[in-house]
C-alpha atoms as a PDB file:
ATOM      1  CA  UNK A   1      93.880  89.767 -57.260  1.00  0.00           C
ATOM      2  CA  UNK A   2      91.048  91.973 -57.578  1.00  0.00           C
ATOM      3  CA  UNK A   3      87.734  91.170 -55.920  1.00  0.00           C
ATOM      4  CA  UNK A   4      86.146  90.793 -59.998  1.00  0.00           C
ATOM      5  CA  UNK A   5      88.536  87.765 -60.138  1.00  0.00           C
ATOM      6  CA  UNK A   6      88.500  86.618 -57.269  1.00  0.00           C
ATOM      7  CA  UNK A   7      84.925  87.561 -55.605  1.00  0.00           C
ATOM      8  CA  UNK A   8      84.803  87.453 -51.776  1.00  0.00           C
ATOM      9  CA  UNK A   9      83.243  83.971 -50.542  1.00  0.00           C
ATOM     10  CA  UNK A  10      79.825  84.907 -48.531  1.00  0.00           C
ATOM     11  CA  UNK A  11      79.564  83.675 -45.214  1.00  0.00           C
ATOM     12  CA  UNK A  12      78.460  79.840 -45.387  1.00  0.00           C
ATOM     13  CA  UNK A  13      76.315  80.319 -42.454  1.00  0.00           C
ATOM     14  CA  UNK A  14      74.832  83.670 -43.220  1.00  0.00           C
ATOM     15  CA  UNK A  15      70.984  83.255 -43.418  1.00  0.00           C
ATOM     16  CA  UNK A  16      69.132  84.534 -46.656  1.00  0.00           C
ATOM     17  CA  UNK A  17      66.807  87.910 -45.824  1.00  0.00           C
ATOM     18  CA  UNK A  18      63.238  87.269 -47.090  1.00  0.00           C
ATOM     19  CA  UNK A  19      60.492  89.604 -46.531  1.00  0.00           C
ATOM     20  CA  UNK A  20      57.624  87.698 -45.385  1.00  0.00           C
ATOM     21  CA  UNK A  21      54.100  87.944 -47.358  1.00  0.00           C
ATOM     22  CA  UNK A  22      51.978  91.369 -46.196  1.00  0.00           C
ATOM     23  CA  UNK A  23      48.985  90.318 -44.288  1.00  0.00           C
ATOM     24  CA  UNK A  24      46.456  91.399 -47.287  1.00  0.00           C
ATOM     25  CA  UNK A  25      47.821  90.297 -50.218  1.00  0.00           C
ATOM     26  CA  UNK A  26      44.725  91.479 -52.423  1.00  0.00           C
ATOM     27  CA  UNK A  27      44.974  95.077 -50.626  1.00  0.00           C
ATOM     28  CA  UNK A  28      49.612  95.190 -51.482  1.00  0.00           C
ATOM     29  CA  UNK A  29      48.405  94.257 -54.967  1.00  0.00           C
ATOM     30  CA  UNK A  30      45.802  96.366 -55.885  1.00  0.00           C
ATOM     31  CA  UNK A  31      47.773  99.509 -54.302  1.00  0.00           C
ATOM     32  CA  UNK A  32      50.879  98.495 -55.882  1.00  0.00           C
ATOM     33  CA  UNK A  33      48.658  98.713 -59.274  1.00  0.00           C
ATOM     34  CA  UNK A  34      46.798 101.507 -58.040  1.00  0.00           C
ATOM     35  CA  UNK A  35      50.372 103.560 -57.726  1.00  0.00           C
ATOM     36  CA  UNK A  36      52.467 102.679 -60.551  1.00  0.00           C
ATOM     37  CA  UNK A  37      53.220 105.049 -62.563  1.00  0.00           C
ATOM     38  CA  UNK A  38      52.874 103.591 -65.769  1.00  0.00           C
ATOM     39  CA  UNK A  39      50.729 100.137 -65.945  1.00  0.00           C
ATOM     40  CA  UNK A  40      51.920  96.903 -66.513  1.00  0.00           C
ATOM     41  CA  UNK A  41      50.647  93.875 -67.788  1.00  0.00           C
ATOM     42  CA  UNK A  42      50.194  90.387 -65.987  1.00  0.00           C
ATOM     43  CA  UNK A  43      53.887  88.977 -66.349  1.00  0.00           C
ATOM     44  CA  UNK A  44      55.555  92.489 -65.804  1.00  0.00           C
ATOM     45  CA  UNK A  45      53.293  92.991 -62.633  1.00  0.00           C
ATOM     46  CA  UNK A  46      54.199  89.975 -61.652  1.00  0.00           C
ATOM     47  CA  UNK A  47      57.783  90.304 -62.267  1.00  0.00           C
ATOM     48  CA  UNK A  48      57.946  93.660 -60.384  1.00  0.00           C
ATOM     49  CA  UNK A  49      55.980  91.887 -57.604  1.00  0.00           C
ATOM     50  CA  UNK A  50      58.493  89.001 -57.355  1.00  0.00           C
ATOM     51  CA  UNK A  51      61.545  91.046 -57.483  1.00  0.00           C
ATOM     52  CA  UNK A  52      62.570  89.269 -60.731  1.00  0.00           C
ATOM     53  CA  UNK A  53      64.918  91.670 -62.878  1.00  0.00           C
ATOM     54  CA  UNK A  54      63.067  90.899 -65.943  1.00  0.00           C
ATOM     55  CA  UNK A  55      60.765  93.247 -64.533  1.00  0.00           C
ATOM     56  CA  UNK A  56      60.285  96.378 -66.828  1.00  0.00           C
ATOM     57  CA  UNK A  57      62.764  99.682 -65.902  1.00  0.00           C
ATOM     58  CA  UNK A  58      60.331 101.515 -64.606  1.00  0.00           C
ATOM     59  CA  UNK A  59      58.614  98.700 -62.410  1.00  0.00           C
ATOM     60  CA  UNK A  60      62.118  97.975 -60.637  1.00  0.00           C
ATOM     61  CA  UNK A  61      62.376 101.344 -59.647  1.00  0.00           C
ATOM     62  CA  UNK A  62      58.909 100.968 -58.512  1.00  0.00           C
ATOM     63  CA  UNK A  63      58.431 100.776 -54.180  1.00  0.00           C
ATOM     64  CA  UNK A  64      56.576  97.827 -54.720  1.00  0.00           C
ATOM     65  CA  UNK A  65      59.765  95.906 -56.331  1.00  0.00           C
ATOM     66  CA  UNK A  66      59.917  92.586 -54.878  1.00  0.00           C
ATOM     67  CA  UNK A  67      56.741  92.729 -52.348  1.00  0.00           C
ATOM     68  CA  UNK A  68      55.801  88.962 -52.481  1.00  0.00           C
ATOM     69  CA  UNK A  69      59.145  87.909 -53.278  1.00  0.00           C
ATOM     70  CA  UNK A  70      58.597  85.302 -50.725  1.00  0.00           C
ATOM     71  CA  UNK A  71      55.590  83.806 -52.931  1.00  0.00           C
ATOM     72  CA  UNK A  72      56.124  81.354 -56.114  1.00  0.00           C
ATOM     73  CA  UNK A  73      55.361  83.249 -59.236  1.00  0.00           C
ATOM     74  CA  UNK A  74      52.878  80.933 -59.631  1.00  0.00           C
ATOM     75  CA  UNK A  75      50.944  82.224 -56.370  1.00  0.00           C
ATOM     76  CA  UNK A  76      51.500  85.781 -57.552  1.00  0.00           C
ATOM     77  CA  UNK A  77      50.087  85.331 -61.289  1.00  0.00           C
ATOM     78  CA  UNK A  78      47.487  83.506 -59.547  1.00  0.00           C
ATOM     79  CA  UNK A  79      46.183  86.391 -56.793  1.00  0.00           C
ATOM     80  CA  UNK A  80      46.396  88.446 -59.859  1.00  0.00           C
ATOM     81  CA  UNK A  81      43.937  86.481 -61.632  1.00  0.00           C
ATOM     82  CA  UNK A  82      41.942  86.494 -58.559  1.00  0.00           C
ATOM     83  CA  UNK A  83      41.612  90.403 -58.549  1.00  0.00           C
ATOM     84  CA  UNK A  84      40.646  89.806 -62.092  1.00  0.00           C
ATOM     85  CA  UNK A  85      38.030  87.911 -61.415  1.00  0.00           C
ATOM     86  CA  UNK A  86      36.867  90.354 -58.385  1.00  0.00           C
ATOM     87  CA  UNK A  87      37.004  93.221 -60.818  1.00  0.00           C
ATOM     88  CA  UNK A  88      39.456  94.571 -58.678  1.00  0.00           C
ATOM     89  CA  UNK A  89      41.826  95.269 -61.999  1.00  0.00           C
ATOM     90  CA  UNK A  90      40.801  95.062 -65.130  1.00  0.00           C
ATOM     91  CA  UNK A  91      42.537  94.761 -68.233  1.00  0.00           C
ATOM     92  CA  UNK A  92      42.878  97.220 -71.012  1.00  0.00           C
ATOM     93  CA  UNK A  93      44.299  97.824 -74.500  1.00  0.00           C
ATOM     94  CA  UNK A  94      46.802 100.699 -75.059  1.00  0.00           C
ATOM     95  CA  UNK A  95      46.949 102.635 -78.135  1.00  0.00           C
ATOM     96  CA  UNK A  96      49.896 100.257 -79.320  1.00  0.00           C
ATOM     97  CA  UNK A  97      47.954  96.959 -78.604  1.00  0.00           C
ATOM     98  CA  UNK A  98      49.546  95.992 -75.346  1.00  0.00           C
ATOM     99  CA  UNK A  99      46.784  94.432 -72.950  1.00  0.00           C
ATOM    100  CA  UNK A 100      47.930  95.951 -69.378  1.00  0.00           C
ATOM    101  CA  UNK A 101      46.041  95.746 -66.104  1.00  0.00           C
ATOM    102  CA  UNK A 102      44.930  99.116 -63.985  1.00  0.00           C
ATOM    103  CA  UNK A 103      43.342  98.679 -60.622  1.00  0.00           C
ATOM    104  CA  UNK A 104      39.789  99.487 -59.803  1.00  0.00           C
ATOM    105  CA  UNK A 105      39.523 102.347 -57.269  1.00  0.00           C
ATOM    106  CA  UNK A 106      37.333 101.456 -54.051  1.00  0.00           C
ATOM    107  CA  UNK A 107      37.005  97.735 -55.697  1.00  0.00           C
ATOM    108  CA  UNK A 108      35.503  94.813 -53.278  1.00  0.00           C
ATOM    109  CA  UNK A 109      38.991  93.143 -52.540  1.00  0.00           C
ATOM    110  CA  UNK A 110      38.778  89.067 -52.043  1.00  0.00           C
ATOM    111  CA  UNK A 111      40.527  87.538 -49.157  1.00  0.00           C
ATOM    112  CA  UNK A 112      44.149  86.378 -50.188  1.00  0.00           C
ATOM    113  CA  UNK A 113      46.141  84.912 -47.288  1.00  0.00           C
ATOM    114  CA  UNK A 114      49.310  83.406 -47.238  1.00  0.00           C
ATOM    115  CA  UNK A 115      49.357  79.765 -48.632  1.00  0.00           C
ATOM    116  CA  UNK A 116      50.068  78.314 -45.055  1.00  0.00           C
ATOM    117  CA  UNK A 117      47.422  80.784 -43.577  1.00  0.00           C
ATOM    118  CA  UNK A 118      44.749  78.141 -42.693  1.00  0.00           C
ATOM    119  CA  UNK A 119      44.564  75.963 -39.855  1.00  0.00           C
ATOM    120  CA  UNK A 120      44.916  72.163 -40.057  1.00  0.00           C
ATOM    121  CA  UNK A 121      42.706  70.611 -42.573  1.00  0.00           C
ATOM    122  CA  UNK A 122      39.519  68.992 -40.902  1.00  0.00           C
ATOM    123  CA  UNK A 123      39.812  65.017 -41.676  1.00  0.00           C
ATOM    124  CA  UNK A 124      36.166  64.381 -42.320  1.00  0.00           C
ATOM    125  CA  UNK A 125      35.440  67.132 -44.834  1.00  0.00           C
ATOM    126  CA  UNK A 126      38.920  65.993 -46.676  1.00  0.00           C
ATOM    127  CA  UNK A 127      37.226  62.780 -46.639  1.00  0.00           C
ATOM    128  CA  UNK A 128      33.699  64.171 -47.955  1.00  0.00           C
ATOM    129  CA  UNK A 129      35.587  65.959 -50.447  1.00  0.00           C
ATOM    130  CA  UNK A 130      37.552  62.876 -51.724  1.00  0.00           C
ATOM    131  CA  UNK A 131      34.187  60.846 -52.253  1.00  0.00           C
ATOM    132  CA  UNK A 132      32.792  63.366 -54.001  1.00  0.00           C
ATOM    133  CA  UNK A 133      35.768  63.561 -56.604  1.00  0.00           C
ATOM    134  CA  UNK A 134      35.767  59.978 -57.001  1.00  0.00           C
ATOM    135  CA  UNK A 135      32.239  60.222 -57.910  1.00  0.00           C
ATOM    136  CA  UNK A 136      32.637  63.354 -60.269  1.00  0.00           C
ATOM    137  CA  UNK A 137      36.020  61.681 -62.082  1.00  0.00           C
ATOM    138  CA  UNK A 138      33.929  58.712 -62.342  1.00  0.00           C
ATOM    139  CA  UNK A 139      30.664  60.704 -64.221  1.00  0.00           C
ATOM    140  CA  UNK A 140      33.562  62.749 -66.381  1.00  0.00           C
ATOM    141  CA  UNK A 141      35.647  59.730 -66.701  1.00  0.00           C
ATOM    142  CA  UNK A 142      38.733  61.140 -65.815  1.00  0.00           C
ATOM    143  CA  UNK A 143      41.529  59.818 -63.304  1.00  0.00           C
ATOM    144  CA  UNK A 144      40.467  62.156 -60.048  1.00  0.00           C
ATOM    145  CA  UNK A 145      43.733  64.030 -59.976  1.00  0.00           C
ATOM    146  CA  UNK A 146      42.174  65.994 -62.985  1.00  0.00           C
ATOM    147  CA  UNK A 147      39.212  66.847 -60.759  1.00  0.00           C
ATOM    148  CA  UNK A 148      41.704  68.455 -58.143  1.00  0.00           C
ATOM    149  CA  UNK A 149      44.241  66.906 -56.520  1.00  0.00           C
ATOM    150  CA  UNK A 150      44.556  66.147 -52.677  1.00  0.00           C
ATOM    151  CA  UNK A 151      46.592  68.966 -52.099  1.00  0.00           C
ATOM    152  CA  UNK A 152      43.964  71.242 -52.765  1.00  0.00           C
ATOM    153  CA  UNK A 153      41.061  68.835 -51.313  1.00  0.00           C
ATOM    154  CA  UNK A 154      43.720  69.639 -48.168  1.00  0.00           C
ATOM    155  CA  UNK A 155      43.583  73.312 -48.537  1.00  0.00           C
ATOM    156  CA  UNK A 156      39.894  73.364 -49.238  1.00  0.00           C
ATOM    157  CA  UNK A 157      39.493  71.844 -45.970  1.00  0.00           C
ATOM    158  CA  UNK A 158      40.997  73.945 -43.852  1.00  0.00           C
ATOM    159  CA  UNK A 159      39.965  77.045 -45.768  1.00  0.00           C
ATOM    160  CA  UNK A 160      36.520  76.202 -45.425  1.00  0.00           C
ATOM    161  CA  UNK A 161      35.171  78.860 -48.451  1.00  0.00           C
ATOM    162  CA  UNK A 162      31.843  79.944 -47.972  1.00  0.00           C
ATOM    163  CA  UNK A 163      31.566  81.463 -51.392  1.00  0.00           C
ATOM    164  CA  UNK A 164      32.703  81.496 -55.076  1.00  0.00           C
ATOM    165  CA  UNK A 165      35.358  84.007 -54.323  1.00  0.00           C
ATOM    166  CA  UNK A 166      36.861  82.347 -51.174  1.00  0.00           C
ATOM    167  CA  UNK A 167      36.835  79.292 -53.401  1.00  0.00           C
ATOM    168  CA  UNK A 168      39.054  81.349 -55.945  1.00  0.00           C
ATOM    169  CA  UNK A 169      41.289  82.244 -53.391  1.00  0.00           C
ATOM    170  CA  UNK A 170      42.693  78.638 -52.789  1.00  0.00           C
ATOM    171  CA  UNK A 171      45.308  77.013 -54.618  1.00  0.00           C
ATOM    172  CA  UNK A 172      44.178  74.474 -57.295  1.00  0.00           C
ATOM    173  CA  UNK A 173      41.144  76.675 -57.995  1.00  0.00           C
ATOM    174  CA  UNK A 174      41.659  78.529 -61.419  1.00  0.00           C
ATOM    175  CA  UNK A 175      38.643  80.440 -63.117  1.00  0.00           C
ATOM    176  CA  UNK A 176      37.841  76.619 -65.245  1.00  0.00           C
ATOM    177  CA  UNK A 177      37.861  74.896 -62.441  1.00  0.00           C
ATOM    178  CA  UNK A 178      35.499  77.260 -60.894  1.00  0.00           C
ATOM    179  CA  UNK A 179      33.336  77.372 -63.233  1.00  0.00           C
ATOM    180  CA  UNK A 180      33.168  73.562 -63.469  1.00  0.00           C
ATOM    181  CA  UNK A 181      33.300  72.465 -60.162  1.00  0.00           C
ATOM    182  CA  UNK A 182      32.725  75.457 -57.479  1.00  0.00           C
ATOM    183  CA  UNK A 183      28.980  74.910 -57.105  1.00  0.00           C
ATOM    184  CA  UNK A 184      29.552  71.217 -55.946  1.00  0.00           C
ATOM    185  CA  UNK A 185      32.555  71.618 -53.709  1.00  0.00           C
ATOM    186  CA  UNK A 186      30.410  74.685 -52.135  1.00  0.00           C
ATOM    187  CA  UNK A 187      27.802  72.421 -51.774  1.00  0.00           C
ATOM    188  CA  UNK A 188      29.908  69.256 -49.971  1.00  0.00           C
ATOM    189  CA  UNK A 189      31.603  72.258 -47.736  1.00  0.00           C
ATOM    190  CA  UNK A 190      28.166  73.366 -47.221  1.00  0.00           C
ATOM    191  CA  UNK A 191      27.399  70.328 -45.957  1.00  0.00           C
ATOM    192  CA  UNK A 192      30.185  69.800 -43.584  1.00  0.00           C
END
C-alpha cells in the first residue's frame, strides 16, 4: 500500500510544536498590519494571525501566518478590538465596500500580555470587586454573572488596571462593558 491509503501513524508520544505568544502582543499585531501587503479585515486578520487556513491567499503567505496561534480566536479578535479602540488600526471602506483594518503608524500601543501574564489575584480586591457587582446586578436587576463573571473579577485582580485602556486589555472587558461599567471597577481598584 501506498502511504495515501495507508498514511504513516505519528508517533503517539510526539509532543505538539506551539509557538508561544510574543511578549507585546499589541506591538506583533500592529506590525503584522502595518506590513501586509494588502489589508485585511477583522476575521481574515484574525485568521492569518491564528494560522487558520481560511485565512485569505495572500495572508497565508504572509510572515505573520500563525503568530498567536497559541491564543483562542477569541483572544485574538479581542486584542484586535483593543487596537481599535486605541486607534492603533482603524477601519476603512474599499472602493468595493469591504470594511478592512490598516494600522496607524507611530500609534500609542495598549499593553496586551498573555492571558496568564498576571500574578495571583489579590483575595481582598476579588472580594471588593464581588460586593460591588452584587450591588450593581442588584440596581440593574440582573443575575451578577451579567455584570462580569468571577473569572474576570479574578483577572481584574491581579491585573490591577489603572486606566480605561488597561481595563480593555483584560478578558471579560468588551467596549459595552467598558462603557458601562469601567468607571466603577476603576474606582473599587482605585480604592484597593
Amino acid at each position: 500500500m501506498c502511504d495515501v491509503c495507508s498514511p504513516l501513524a505519528a508517533p503517539a508520544d510526539a509532543p505538539v510544536a506551539t509557538t508561544p505568544l510574543p511578549g507585546d502582543i499589541a506591538g506583533a499585531i500592529h506590525s503584522a498590519v502595518l506590513e501586509l501587503r494588502w489589508p485585511l479585515g477583522r476575521t481574515g486578520l484574525t485568521a492569518m494571525l491564528r494560522g487558520s487556513m481560511s485565512a485569505p491567499r495572500s495572508a497565508q503567505r504572509s510572515p505573520h501566518f500563525g503568530l498567536l496561534a497559541a491564543a483562542s480566536q477569541a483572544d485574538i479578535k479581542r486584542w484586535i478590538q483593543l487596537l481599535e479602540l486605541s486607534g492603533a488600526l482603524e477601519s476603512f471602506e474599499s472602493d468595493d465596500g469591504f470594511r478592512l483594518l490598516r494600522a496607524v503608524p507611530g500609534a500609542d500601543l495598549p499593553r496586551i500580555g498573555p492571558p496568564a501574564a498576571a500574578g495571583p489575584a489579590d483575595e481582598g480586591l476579588f472580594e471588593r470587586l464581588r460586593a460591588w457587582r452584587l450591588e450593581r446586578a442588584r440596581e440593574d436587576e440582573v443575575p451578577a454573572y451579567v455584570v462580569l463573571h468571577d473569572a474576570t473579577l479574578r483577572e481584574l485582580a491581579s491585573a490591577k488596571p489603572e486606566n480605561e485602556r488597561d481595563l480593555a486589555a483584560v478578558k471579560g472587558f468588551g467596549p459595552t462593558k467598558l462603557e458601562r461599567y469601567g468607571d466603577d471597577v476603576l474606582a473599587v481598584i482605585a480604592a484597593a
